[in-house]
Protein backbone atom coordinates (compact mmCIF):
# COMPACT_ATOMS: atom_id res chain seq x y z
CA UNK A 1 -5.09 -9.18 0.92
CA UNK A 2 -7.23 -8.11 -1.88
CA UNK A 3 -6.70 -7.10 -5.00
CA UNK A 4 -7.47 -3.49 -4.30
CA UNK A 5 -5.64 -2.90 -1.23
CA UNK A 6 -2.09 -4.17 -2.94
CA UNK A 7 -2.20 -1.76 -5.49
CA UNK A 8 -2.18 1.11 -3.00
CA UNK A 9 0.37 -0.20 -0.96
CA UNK A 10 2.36 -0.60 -4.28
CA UNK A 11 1.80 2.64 -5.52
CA UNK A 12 3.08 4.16 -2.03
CA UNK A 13 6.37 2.20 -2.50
CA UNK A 14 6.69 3.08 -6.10
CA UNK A 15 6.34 6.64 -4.78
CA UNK A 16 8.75 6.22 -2.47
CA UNK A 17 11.35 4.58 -4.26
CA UNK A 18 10.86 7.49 -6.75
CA UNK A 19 10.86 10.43 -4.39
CA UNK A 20 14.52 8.72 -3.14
CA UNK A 21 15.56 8.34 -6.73
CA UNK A 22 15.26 12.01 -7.46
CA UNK A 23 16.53 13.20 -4.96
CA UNK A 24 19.90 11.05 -5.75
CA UNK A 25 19.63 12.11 -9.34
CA UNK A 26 19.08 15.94 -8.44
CA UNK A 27 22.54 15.75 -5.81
CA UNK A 28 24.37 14.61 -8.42
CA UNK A 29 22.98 16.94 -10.93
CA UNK A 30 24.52 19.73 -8.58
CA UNK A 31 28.03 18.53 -8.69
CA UNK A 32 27.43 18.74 -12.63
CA UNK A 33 27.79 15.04 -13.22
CA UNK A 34 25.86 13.28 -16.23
CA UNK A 35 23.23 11.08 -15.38
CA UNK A 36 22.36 9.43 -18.30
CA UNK A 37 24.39 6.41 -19.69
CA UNK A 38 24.87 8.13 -23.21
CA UNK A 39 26.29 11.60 -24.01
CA UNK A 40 24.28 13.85 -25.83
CA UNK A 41 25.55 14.02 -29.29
CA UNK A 42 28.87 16.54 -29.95
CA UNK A 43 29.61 15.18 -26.24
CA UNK A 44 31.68 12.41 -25.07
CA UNK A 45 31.53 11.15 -21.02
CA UNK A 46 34.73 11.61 -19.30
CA UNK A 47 34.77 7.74 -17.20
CA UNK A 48 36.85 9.52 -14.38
CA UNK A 49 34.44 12.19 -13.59
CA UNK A 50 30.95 11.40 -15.36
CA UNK A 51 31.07 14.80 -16.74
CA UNK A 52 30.96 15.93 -20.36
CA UNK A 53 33.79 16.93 -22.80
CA UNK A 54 33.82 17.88 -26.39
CA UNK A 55 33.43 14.99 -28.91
CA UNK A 56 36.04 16.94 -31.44
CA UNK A 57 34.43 14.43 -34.55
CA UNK A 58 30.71 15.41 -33.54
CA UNK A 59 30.40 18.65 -32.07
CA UNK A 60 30.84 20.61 -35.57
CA UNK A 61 27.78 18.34 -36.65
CA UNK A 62 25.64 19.98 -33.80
CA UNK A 63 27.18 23.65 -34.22
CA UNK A 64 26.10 23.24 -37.86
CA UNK A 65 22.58 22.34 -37.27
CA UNK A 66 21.85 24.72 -35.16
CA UNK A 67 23.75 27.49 -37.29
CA UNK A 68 21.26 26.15 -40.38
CA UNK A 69 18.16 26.41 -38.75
CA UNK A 70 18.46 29.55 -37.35
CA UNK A 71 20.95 31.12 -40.07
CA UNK A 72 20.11 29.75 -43.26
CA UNK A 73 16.28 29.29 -42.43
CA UNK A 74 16.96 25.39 -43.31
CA UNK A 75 13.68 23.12 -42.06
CA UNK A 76 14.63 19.80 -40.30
CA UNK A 77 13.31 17.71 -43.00
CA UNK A 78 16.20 19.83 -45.25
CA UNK A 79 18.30 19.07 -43.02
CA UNK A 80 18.04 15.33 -42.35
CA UNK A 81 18.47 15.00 -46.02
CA UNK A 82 21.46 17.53 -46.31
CA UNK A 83 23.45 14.98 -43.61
CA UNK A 84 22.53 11.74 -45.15
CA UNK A 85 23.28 12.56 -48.26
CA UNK A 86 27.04 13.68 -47.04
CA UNK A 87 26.98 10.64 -45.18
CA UNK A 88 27.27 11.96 -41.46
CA UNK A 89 26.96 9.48 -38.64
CA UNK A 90 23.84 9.53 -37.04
CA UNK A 91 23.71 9.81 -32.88
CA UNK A 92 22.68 6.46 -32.63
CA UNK A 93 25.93 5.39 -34.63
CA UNK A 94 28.21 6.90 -32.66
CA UNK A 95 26.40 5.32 -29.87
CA UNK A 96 26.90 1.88 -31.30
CA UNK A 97 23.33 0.86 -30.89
CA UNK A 98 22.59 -2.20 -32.38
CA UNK A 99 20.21 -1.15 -35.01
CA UNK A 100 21.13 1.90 -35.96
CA UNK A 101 21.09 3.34 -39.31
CA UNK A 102 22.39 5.87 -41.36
CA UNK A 103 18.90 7.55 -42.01
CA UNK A 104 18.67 10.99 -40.07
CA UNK A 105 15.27 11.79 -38.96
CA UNK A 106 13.30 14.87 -37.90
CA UNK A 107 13.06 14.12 -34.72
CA UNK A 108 16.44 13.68 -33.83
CA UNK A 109 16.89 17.09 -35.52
CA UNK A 110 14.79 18.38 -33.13
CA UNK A 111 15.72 16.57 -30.22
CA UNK A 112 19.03 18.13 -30.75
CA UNK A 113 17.41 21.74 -31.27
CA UNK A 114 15.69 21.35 -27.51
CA UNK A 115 18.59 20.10 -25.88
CA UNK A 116 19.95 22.79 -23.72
CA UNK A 117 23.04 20.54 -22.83
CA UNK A 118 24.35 22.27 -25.56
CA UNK A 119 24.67 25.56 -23.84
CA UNK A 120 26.96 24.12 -21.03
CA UNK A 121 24.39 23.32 -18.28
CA UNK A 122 22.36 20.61 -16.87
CA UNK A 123 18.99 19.85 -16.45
CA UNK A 124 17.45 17.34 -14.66
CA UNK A 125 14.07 16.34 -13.81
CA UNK A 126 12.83 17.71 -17.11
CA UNK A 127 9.48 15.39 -17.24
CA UNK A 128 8.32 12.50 -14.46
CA UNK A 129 6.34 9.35 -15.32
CA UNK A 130 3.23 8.66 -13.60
CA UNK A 131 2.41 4.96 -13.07
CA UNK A 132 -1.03 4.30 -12.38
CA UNK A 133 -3.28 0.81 -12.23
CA UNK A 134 -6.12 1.07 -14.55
CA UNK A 135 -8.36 -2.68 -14.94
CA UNK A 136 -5.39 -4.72 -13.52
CA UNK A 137 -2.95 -3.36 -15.99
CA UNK A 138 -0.46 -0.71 -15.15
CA UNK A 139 0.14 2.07 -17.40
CA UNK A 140 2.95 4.94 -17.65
CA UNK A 141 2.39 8.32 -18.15
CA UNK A 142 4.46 11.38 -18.94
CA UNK A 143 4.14 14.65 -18.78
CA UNK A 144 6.62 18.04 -18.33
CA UNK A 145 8.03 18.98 -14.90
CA UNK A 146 7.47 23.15 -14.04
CA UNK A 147 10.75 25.52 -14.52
CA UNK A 148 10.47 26.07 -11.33
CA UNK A 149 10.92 22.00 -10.36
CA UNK A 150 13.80 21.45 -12.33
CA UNK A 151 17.44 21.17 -11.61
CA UNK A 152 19.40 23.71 -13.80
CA UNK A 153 22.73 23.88 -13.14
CA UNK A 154 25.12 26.34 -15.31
CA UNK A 155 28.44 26.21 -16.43
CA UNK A 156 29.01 22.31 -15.95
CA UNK A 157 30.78 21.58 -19.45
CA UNK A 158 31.99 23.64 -22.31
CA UNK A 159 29.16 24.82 -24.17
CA UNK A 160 28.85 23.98 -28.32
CA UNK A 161 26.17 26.66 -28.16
CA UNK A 162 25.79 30.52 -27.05
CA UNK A 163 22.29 30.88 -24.91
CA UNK A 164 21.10 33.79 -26.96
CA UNK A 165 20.95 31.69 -30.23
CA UNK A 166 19.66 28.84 -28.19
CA UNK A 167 16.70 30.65 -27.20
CA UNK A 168 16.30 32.24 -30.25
CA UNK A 169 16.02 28.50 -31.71
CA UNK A 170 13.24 27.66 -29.47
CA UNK A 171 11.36 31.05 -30.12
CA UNK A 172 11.71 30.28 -34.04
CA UNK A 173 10.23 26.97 -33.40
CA UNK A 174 7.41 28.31 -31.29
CA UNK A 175 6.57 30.62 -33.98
CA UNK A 176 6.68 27.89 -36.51
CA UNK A 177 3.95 26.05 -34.89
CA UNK A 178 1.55 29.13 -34.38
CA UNK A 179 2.10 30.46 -37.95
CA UNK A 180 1.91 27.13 -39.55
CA UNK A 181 -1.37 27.41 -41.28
CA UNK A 182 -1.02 28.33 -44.95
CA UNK A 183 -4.90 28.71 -45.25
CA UNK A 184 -5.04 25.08 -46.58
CA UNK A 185 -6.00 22.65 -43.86
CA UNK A 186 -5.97 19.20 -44.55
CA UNK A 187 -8.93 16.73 -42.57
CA UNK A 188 -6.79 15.88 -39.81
CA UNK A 189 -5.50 19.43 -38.83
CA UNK A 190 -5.26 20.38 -35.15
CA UNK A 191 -6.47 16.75 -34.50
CA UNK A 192 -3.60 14.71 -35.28
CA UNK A 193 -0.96 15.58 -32.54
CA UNK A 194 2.56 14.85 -32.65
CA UNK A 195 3.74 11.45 -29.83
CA UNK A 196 7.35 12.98 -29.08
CA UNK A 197 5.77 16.99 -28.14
CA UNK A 198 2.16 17.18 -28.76
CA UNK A 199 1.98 19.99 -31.80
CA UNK A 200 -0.37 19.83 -34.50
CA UNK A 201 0.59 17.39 -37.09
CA UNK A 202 0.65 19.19 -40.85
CA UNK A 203 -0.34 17.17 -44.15
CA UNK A 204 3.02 17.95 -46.61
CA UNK A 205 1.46 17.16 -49.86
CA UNK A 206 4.90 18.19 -51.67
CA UNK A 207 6.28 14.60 -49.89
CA UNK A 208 5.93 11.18 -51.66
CA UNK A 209 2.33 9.90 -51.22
CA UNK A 210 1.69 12.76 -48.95
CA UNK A 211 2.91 12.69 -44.63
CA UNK A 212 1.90 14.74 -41.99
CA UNK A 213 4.68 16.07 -40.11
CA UNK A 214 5.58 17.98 -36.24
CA UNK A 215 4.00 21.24 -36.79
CA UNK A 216 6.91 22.36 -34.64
CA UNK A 217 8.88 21.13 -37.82
């Protein structure tokens, strides 16, 4: 069979195999079980049910950041340095990865900022990866999943966060990336794009040697 006609047949079972895979994920997404094999951070997994709890030792950690972003107009990059110097544990820590660290970074600030686990509910099918064969070598792509196409379901754990202040988190950091621009663009401005969410990258000249940073940031 040649080389060609393989690959389609492939990427018909890899469709398949995927279609049946969401669908499993988005049925148990409805009876408000967890999919994933670690809890979100401030969240433990109850073994018996699959479903969230409280993490008593973490959740304060997550009410905090979210009450000094939005409260105290704290950055992330003030952050990250407020919790490492008080020594907090960092998510990976508590989920005994192997190499983890005690260094917080930005991104896990703001991974934590866009998590809307946080207001009690869960939601699935939040991005898809697209596989697709490109001169013999097979490469993964992925992109956002439409409102509309996800699985939201309310009211599955105790929330750490209210939904108003939620949303008002992600409207402050939508309006941090369009306001951005202090009138001094560096070379690389609105070129340089960010590998976790796509923003702008911004040159910090006030860091050591200089770093460009999430413009969502």
């Amino acid at each position: 069979m040649p080389f060609e006609l393989k690959a389609v047949f492939a990427k018909e079972e890899n469709l398949k195999l995927s279609h049946r895979v969401k669908l499993g994920l988005k049925e148990r997404a409805k009876q408000g079980k967890y999919k994933a094999s670690v809890p979100p951070y401030g969240y433990k997994m109850n073994p018996h049910t699959n479903q969230l709890e409280v993490d008593e030792k973490t959740a304060p950690f997550v009410k905090e950041i979210f009450h000094l972003y939005l409260y105290k107009g704290w950055g992330m990059f003030k952050i990250t340095n407020d919790f490492m110097s008080r020594g907090i544990p960092t998510p990976r820590a508590i989920a005994g990865a192997i190499n983890a660290g005690s260094k917080w970074h930005q991104n896990t600030i703001k991974g934590i900022l866009n998590n809307p686990a946080y207001t009690g509910s869960l939601v699935h099918n939040r991005e898809e990866t697209t596989k697709f064969l490109s001169d013999s070598e097979l490469y993964k792509i992925r992109k956002k999943v439409d409102l509309e196409n996800q699985v939201i379901i309310k009211n599955t754990h105790s929330p750490l966060i209210s939904e108003e202040d939620f949303r008002a988190v992600q409207e402050l950091m939508k309006s941090k990336r369009t306001n951005r621009s202090n009138g001094k663009e560096s070379l690389f401005a609105h070129i340089a794009k960010c590998a976790d969410c796509g923003s702008g990258m911004h040159f910090k000249p006030d860091r050591r040697k200089g770093a460009y940073v999430c413009g969502a940031m």
